[in-house]
Protein backbone atom coordinates (compact mmCIF):
# COMPACT_ATOMS: atom_id res chain seq x y z
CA UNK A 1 7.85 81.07 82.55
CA UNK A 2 9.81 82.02 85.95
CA UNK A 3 10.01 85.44 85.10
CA UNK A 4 6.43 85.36 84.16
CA UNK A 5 5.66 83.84 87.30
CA UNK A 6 8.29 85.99 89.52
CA UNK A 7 6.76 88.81 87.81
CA UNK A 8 3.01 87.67 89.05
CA UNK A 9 3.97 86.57 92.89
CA UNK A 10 5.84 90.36 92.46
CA UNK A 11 8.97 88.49 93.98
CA UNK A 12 12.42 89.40 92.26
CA UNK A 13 13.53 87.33 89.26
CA UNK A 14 17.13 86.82 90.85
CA UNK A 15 16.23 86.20 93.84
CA UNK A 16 13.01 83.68 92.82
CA UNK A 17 16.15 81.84 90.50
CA UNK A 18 18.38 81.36 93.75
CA UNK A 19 15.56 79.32 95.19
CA UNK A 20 15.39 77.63 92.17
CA UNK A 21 18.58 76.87 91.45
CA UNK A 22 19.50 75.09 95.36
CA UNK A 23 16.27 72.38 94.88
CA UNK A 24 16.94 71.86 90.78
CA UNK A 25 19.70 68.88 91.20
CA UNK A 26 17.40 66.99 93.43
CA UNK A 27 14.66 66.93 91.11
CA UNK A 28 17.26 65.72 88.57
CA UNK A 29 18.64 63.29 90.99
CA UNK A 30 15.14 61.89 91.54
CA UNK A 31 14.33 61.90 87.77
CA UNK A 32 17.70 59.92 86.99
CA UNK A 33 16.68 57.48 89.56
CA UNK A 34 13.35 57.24 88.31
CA UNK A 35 14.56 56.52 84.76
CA UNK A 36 16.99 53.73 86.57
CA UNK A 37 14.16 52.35 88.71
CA UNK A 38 11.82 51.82 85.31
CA UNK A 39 14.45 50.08 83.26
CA UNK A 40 15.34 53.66 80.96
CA UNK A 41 18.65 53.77 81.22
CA UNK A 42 21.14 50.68 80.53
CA UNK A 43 24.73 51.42 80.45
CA UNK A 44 26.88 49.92 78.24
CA UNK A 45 27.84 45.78 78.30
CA UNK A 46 30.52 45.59 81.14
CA UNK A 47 31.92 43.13 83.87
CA UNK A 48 32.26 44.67 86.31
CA UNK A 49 31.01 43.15 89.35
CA UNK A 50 28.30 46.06 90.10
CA UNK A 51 26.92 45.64 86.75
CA UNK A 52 23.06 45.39 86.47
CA UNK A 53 20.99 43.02 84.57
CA UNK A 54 17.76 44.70 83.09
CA UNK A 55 15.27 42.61 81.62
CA UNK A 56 14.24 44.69 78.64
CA UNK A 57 18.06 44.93 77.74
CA UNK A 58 18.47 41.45 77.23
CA UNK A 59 19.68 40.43 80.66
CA UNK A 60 23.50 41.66 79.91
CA UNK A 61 25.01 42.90 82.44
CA UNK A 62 25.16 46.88 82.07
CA UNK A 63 26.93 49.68 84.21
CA UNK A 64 28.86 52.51 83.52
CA UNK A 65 31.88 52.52 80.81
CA UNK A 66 35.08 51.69 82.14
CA UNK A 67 37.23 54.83 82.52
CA UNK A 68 40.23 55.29 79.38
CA UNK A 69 42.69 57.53 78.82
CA UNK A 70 42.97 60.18 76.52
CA UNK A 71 45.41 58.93 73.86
């Protein structure tokens, strides 16, 4: 679809994807924190004190896995 559209604007493919590629983690950013903000994405049961309590997941308290070593 970008070529298709680089193609139509008659703008260079690589040069259309280097704009692209500089605003494409801030979308992402902005869609993770949309997921976060809408109760999506629960981490796993932890208690740490940062931990978040969602009320669709049961009102545990969730946040990221706790870092473990590689045995």
């Amino acid at each position: 679809a970008l070529w298709l559209f680089a193609r139509k604007i008659n703008y260079g493919f690589l040069r259309l994807t280097d704009l692209v590629v500089l605003y494409a983690p801030i979308g992402i950013f902005c869609g993770r924190l949309a997921n976060f903000v809408n109760d999506e994405l629960w981490g796993r049961i932890t208690d740490v004190p940062w931990a978040v309590r969602f009320p669709s997941g049961g009102y545990l308290p969730r946040g990221p896995p706790p870092r473990c070593a590689i045995t």
